[in-house]
PDB file of N, CA and C in Angstrom:
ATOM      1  N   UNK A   1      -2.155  48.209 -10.803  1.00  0.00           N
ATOM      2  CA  UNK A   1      -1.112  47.542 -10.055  1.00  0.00           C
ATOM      3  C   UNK A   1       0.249  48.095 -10.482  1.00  0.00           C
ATOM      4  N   UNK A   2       0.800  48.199  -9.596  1.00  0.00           N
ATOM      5  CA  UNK A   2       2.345  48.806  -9.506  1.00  0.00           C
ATOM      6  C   UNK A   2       3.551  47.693  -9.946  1.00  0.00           C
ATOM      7  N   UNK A   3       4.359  47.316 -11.264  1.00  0.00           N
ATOM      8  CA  UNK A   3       5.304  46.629 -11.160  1.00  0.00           C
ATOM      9  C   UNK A   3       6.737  47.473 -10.481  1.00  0.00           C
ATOM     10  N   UNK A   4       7.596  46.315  -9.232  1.00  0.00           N
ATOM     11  CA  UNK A   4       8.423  46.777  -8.817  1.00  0.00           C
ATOM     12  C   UNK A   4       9.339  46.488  -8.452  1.00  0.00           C
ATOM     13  N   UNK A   5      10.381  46.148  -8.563  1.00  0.00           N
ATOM     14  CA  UNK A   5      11.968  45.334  -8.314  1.00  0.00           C
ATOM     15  C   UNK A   5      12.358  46.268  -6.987  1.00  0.00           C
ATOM     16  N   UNK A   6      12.894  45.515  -5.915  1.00  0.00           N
ATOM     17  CA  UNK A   6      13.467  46.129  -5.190  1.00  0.00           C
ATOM     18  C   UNK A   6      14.729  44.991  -4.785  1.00  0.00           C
ATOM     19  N   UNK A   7      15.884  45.497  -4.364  1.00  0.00           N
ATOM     20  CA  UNK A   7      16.997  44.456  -3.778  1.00  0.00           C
ATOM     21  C   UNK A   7      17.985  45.173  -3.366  1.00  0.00           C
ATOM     22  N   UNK A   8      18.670  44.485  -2.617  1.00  0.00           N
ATOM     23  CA  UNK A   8      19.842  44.713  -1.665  1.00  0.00           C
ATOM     24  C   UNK A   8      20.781  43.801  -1.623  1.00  0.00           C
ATOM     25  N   UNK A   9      22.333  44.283  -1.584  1.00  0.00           N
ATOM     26  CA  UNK A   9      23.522  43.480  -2.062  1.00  0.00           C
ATOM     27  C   UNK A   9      24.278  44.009  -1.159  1.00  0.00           C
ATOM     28  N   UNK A  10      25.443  43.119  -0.706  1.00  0.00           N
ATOM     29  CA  UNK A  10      26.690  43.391   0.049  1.00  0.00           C
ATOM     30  C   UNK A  10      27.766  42.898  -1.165  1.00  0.00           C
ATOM     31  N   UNK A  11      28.389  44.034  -1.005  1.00  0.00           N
ATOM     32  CA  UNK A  11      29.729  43.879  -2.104  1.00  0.00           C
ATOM     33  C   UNK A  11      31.064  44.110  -1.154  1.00  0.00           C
ATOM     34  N   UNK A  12      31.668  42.577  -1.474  1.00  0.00           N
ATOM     35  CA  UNK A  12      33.300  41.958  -0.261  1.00  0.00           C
ATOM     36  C   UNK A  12      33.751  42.529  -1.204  1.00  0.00           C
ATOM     37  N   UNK A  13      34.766  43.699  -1.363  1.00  0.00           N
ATOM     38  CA  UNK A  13      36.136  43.775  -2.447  1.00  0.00           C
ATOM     39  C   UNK A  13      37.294  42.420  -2.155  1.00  0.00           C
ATOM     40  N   UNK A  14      37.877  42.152  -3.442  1.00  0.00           N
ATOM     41  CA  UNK A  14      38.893  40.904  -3.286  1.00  0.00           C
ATOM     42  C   UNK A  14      39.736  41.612  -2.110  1.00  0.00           C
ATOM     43  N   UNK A  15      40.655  40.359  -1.546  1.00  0.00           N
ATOM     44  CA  UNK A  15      41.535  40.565  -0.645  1.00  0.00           C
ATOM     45  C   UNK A  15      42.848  41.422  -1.408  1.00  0.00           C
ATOM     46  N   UNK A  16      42.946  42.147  -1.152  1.00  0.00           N
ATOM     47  CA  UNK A  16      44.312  42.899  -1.463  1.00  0.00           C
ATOM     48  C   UNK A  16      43.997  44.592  -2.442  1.00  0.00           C
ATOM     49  N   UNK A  17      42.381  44.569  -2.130  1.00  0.00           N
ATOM     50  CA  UNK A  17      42.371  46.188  -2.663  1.00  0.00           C
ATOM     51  C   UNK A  17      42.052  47.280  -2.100  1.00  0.00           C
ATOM     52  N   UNK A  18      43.390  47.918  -1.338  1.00  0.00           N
ATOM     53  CA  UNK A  18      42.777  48.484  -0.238  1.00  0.00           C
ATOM     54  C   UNK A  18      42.152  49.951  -0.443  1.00  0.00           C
ATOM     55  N   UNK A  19      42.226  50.372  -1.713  1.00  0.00           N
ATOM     56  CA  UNK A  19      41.321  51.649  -1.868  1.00  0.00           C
ATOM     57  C   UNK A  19      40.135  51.404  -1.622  1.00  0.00           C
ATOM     58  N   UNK A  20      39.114  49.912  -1.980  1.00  0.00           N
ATOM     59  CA  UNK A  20      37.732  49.533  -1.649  1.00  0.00           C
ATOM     60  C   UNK A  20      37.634  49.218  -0.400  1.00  0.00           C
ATOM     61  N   UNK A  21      36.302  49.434   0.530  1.00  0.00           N
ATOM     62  CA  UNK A  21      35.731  48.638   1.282  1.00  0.00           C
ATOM     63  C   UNK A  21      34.585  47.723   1.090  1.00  0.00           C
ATOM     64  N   UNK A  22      34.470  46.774   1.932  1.00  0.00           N
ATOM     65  CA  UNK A  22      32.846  45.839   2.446  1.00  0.00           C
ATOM     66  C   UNK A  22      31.661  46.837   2.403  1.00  0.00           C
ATOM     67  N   UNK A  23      30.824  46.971   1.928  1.00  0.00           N
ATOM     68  CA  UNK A  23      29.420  47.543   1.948  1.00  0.00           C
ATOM     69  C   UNK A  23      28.253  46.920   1.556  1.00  0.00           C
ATOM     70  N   UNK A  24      26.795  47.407   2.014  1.00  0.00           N
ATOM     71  CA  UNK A  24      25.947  46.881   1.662  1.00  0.00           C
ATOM     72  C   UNK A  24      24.706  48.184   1.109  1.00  0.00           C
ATOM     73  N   UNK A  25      23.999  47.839  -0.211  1.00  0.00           N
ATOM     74  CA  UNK A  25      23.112  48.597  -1.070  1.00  0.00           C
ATOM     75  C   UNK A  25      21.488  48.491  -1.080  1.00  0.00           C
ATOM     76  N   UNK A  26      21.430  49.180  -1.136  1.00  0.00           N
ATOM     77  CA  UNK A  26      19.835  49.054  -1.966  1.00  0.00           C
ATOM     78  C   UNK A  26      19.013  49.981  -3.061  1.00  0.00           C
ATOM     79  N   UNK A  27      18.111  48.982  -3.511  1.00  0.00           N
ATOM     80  CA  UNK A  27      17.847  49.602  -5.003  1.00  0.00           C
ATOM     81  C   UNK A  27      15.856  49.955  -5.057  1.00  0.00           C
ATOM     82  N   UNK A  28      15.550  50.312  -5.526  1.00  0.00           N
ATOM     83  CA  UNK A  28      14.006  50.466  -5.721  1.00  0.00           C
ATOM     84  C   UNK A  28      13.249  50.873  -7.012  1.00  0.00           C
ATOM     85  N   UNK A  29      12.764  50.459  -7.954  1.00  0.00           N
ATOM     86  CA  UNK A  29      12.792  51.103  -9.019  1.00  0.00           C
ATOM     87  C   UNK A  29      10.915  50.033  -9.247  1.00  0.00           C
ATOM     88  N   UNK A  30      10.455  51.608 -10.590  1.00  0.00           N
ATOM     89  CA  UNK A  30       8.972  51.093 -10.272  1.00  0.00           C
ATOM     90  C   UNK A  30       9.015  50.976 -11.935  1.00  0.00           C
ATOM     91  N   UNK A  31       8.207  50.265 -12.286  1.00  0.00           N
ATOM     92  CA  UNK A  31       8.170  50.015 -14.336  1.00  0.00           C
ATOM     93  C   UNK A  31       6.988  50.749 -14.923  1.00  0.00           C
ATOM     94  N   UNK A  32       7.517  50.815 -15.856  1.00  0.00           N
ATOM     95  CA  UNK A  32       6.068  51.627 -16.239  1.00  0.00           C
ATOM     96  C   UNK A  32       5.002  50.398 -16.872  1.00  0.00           C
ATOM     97  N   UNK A  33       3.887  51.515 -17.484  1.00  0.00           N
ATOM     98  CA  UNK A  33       2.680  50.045 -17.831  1.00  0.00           C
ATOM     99  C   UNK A  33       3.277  48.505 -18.569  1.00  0.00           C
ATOM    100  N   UNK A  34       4.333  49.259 -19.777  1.00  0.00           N
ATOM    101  CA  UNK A  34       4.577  48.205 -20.458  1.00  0.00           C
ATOM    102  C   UNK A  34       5.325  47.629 -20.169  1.00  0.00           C
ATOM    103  N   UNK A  35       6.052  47.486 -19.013  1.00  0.00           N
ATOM    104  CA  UNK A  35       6.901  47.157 -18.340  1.00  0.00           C
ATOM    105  C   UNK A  35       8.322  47.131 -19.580  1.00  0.00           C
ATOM    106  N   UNK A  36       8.481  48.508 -19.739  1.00  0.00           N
ATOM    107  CA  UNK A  36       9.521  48.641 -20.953  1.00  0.00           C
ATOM    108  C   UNK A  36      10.210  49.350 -20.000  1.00  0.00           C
ATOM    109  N   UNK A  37      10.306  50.662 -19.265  1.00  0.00           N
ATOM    110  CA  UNK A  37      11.119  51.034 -18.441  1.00  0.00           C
ATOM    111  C   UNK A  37      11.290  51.286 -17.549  1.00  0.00           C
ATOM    112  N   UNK A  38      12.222  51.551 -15.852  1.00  0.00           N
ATOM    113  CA  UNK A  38      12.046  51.779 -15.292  1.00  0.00           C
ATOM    114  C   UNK A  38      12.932  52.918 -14.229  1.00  0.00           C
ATOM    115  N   UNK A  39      12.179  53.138 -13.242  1.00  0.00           N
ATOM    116  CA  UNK A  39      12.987  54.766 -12.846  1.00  0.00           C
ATOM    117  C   UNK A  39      12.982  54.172 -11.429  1.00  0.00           C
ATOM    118  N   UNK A  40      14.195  54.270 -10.532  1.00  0.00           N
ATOM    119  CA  UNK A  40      14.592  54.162  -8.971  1.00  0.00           C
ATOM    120  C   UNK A  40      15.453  54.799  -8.557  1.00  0.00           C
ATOM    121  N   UNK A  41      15.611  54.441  -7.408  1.00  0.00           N
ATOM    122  CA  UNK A  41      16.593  55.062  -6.473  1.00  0.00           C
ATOM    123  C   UNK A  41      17.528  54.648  -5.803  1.00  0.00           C
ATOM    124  N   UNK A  42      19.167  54.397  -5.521  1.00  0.00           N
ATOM    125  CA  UNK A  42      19.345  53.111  -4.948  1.00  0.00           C
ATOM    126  C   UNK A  42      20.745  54.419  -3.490  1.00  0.00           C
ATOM    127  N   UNK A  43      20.833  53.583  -2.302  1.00  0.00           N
ATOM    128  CA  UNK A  43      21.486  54.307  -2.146  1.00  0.00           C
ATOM    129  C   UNK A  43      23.120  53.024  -1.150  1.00  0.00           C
ATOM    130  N   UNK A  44      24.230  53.485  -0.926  1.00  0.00           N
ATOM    131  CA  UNK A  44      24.532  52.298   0.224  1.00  0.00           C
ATOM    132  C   UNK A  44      25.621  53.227   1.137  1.00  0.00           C
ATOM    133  N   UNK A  45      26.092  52.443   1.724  1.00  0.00           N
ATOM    134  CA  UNK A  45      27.056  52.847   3.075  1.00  0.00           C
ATOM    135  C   UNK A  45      27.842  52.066   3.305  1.00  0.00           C
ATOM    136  N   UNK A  46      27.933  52.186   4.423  1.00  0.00           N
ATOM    137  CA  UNK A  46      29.346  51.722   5.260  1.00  0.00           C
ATOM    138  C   UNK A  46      30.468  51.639   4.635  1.00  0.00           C
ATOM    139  N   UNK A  47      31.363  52.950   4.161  1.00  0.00           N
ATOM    140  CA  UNK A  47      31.999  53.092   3.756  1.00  0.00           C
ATOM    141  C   UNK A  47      32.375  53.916   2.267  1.00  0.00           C
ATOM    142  N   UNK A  48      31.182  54.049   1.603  1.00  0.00           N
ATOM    143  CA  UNK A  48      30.457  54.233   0.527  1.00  0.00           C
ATOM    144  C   UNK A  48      30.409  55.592   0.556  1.00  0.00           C
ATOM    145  N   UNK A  49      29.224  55.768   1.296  1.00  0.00           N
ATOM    146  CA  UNK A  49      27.532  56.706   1.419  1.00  0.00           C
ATOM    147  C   UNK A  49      27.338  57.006   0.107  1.00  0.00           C
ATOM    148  N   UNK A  50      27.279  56.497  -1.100  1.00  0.00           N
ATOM    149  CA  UNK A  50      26.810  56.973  -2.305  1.00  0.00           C
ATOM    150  C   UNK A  50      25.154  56.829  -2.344  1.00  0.00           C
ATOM    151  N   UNK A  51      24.335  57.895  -3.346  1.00  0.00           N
ATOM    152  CA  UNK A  51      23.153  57.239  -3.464  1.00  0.00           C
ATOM    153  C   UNK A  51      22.976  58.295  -5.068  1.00  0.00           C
ATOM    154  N   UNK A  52      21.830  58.058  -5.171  1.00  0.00           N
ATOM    155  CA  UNK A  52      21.276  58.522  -6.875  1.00  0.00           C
ATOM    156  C   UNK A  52      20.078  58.124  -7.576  1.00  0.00           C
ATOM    157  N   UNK A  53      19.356  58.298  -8.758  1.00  0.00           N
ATOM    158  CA  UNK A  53      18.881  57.558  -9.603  1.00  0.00           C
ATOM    159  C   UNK A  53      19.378  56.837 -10.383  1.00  0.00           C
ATOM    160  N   UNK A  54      18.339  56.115 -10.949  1.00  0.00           N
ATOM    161  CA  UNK A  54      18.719  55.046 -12.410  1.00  0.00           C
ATOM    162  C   UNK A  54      17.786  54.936 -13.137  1.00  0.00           C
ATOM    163  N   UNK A  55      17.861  54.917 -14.462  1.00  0.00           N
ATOM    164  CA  UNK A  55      16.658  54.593 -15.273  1.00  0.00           C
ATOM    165  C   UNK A  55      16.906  52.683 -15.981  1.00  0.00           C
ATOM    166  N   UNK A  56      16.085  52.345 -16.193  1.00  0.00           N
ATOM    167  CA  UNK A  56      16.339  50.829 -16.790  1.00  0.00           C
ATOM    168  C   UNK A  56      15.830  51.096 -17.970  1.00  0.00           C
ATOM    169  N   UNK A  57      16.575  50.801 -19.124  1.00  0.00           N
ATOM    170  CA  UNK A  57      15.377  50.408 -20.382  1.00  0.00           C
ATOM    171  C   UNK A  57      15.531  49.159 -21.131  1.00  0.00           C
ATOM    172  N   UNK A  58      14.622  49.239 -21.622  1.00  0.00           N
ATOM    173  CA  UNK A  58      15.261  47.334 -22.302  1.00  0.00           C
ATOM    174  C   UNK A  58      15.200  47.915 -24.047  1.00  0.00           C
ATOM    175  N   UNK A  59      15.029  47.335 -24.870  1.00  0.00           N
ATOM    176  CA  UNK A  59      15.432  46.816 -26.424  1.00  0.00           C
ATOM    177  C   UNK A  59      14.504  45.240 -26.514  1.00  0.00           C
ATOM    178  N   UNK A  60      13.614  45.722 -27.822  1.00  0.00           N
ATOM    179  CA  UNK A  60      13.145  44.715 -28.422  1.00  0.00           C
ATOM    180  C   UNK A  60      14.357  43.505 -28.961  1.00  0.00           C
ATOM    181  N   UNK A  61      13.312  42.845 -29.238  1.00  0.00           N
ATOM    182  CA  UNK A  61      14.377  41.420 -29.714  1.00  0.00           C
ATOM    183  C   UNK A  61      14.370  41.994 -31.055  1.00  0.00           C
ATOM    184  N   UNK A  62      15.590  41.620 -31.524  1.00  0.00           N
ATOM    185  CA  UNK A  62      15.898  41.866 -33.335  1.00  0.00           C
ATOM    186  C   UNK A  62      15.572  40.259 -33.843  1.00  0.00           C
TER     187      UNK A  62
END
């Protein structure tokens, strides 16, 4: 079985910053067995067009 987070966000910039715009994202990323790390892809638009990877890792508890 495949663990897998996927989600999508719209990000409003505050009123008064006009270098930003309104856009909306998405993300996809799959974990590995131990569910210690994970590798995706996320990309968004309207206004944006950025896209890329990401890796996630976590840290044991001390």
């Amino acid at each position: 079985m495949v663990t897998q987070l996927l989600y999508n966000y719209r990000n409003q910039p505050k009123t008064g910053e006009e270098h930003l715009t309104s856009h909306v994202g998405f993300a996809e990323f799959r974990f590995d067995d131990g569910l210690k790390s994970a590798e995706g892809h996320y990309f968004n638009g309207q206004g944006r067009a950025t896209y890329g990877t990401m890796t996630i890792t976590g840290i044991d508890n001390v």
